[in-house]
Protein backbone atom coordinates (compact mmCIF):
# COMPACT_ATOMS: atom_id res chain seq x y z
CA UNK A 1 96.72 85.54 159.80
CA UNK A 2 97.67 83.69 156.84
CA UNK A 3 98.17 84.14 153.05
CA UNK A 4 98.77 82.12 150.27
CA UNK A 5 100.54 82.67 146.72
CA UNK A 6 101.07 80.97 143.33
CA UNK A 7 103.96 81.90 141.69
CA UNK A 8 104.76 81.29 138.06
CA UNK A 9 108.07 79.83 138.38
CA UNK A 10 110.00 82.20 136.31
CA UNK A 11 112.46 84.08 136.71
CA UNK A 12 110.87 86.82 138.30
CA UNK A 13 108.96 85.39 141.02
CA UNK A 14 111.91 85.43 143.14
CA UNK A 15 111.46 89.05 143.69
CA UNK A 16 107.60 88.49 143.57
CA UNK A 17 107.56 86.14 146.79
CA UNK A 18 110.17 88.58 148.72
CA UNK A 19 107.26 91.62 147.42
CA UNK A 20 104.75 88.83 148.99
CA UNK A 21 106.62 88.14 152.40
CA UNK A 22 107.17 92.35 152.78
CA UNK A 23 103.80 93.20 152.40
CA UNK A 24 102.45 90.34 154.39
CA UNK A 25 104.59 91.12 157.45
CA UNK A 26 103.85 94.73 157.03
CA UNK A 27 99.72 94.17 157.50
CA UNK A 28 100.85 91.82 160.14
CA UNK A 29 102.62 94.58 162.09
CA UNK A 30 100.70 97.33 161.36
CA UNK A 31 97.12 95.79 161.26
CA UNK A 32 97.61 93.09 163.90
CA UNK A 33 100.19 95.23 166.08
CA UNK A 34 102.29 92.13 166.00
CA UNK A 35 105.93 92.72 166.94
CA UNK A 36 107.34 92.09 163.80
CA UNK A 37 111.06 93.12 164.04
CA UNK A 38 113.44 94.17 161.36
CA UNK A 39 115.61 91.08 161.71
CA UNK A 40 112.65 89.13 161.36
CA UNK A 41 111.79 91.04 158.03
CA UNK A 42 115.10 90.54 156.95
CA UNK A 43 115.43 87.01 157.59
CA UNK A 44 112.40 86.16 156.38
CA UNK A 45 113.39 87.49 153.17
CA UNK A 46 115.94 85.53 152.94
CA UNK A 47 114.34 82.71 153.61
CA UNK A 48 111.73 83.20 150.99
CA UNK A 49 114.57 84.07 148.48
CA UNK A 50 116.46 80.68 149.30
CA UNK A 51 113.38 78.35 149.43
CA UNK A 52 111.62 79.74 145.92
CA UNK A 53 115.00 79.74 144.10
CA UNK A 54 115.94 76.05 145.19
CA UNK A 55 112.12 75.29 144.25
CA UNK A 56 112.48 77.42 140.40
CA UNK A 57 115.78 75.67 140.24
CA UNK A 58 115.04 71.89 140.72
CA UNK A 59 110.91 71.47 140.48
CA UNK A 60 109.48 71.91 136.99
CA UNK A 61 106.35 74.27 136.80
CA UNK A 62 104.44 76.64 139.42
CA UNK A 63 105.72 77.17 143.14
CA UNK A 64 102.84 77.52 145.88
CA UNK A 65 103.99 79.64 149.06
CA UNK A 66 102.16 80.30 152.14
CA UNK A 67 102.99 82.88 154.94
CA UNK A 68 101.19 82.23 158.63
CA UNK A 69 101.61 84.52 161.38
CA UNK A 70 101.15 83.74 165.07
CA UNK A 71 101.40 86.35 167.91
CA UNK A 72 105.21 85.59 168.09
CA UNK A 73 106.56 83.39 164.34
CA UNK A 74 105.65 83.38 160.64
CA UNK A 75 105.88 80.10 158.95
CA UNK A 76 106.88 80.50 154.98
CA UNK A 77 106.10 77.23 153.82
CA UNK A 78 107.24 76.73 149.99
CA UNK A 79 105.57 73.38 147.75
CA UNK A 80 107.05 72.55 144.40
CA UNK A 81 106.64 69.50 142.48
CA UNK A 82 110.12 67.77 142.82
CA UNK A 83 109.32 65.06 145.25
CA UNK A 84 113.08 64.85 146.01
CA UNK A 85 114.10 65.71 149.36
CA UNK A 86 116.43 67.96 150.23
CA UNK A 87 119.34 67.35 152.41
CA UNK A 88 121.78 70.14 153.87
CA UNK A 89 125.19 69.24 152.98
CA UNK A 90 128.27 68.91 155.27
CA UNK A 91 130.23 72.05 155.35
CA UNK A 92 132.65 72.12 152.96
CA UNK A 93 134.51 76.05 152.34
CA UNK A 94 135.96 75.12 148.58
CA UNK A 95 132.01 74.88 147.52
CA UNK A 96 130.74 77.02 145.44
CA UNK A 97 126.95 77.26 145.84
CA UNK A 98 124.82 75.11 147.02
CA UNK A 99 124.14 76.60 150.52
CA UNK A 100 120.49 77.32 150.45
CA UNK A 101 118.96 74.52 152.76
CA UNK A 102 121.86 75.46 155.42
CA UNK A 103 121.32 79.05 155.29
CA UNK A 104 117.89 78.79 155.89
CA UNK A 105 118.54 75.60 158.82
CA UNK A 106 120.98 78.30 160.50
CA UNK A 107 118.83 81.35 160.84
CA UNK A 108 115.24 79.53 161.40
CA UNK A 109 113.74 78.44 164.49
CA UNK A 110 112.29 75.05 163.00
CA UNK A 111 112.61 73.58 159.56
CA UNK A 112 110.79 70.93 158.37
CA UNK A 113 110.22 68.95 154.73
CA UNK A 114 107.07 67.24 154.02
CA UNK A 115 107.03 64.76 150.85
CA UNK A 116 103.58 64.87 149.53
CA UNK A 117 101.51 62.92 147.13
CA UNK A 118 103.02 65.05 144.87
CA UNK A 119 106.08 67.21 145.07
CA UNK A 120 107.42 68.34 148.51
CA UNK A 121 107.04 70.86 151.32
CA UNK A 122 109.14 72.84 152.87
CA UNK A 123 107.91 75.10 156.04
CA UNK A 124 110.33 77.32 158.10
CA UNK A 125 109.62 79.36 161.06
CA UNK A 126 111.24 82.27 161.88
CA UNK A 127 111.10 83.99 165.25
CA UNK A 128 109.19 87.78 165.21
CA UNK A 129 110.39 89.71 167.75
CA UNK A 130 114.15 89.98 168.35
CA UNK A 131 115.24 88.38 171.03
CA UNK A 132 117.47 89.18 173.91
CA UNK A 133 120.84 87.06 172.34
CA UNK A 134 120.27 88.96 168.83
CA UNK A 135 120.93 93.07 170.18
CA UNK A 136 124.12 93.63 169.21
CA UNK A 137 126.69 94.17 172.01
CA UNK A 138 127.97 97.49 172.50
């Protein structure tokens, strides 16, 4: 299952993309009885959020994004037209901002950036179900 979206690149398409990634997972759980799990919702919100902002904020023009499902990950792969690469930066608690490509590093299963004949891409896979070191301890 896969979908794919162009988003204008202002400033609402933020909220459009996380609209996108909702629905998307929703069919995918409810039509396809895949076991998409709140955390993976949740996370793959954020991700979504982190990767289209970073794309509004540095790539002129539209932002493509693509969501992929498999029986157990969706992939949110993001293209803008920067053809920089982005780097995670070193830690660094007195920074304010900036934390976008680390967030998403930390709470994704695989991240990976393409550079393509023009502009970049940026896929990262997020894990559906929860898994047994995510339940809370009680």
């Amino acid at each position: 299952m896969r979908a794919g979206y162009a988003l204008g690149g202002d400033h609402g398409c933020i909220a459009e993309a996380r609209h996108h990634a909702v629905d998307f997972l929703t069919r995918a759980r409810t039509d396809r009885q895949l076991p998409v799990s709140q955390r993976a919702m949740d996370l793959t919100q954020l991700v979504v959020s982190e990767l289209v902002t970073n794309a509004r904020k540095y790539a002129p023009g539209p932002v493509l994004m693509e969501l992929r499902v498999t029986a157990d990950t969706v992939d949110v792969t993001v293209w803008d037209s920067d053809p920089t690469v982005p780097t995670a930066r070193t830690a660094d608690p007195g920074r304010i901002g900036q934390h976008g490509l680390e967030i998403v590093a930390a709470v994704t299963e695989e991240l990976s950036i393409e550079p393509e004949s023009v502009g970049k891409r940026i896929t990262a896979r997020i894990a559906l179900p929860d898994r047994p070191d995510d339940v809370p301890r009680t």
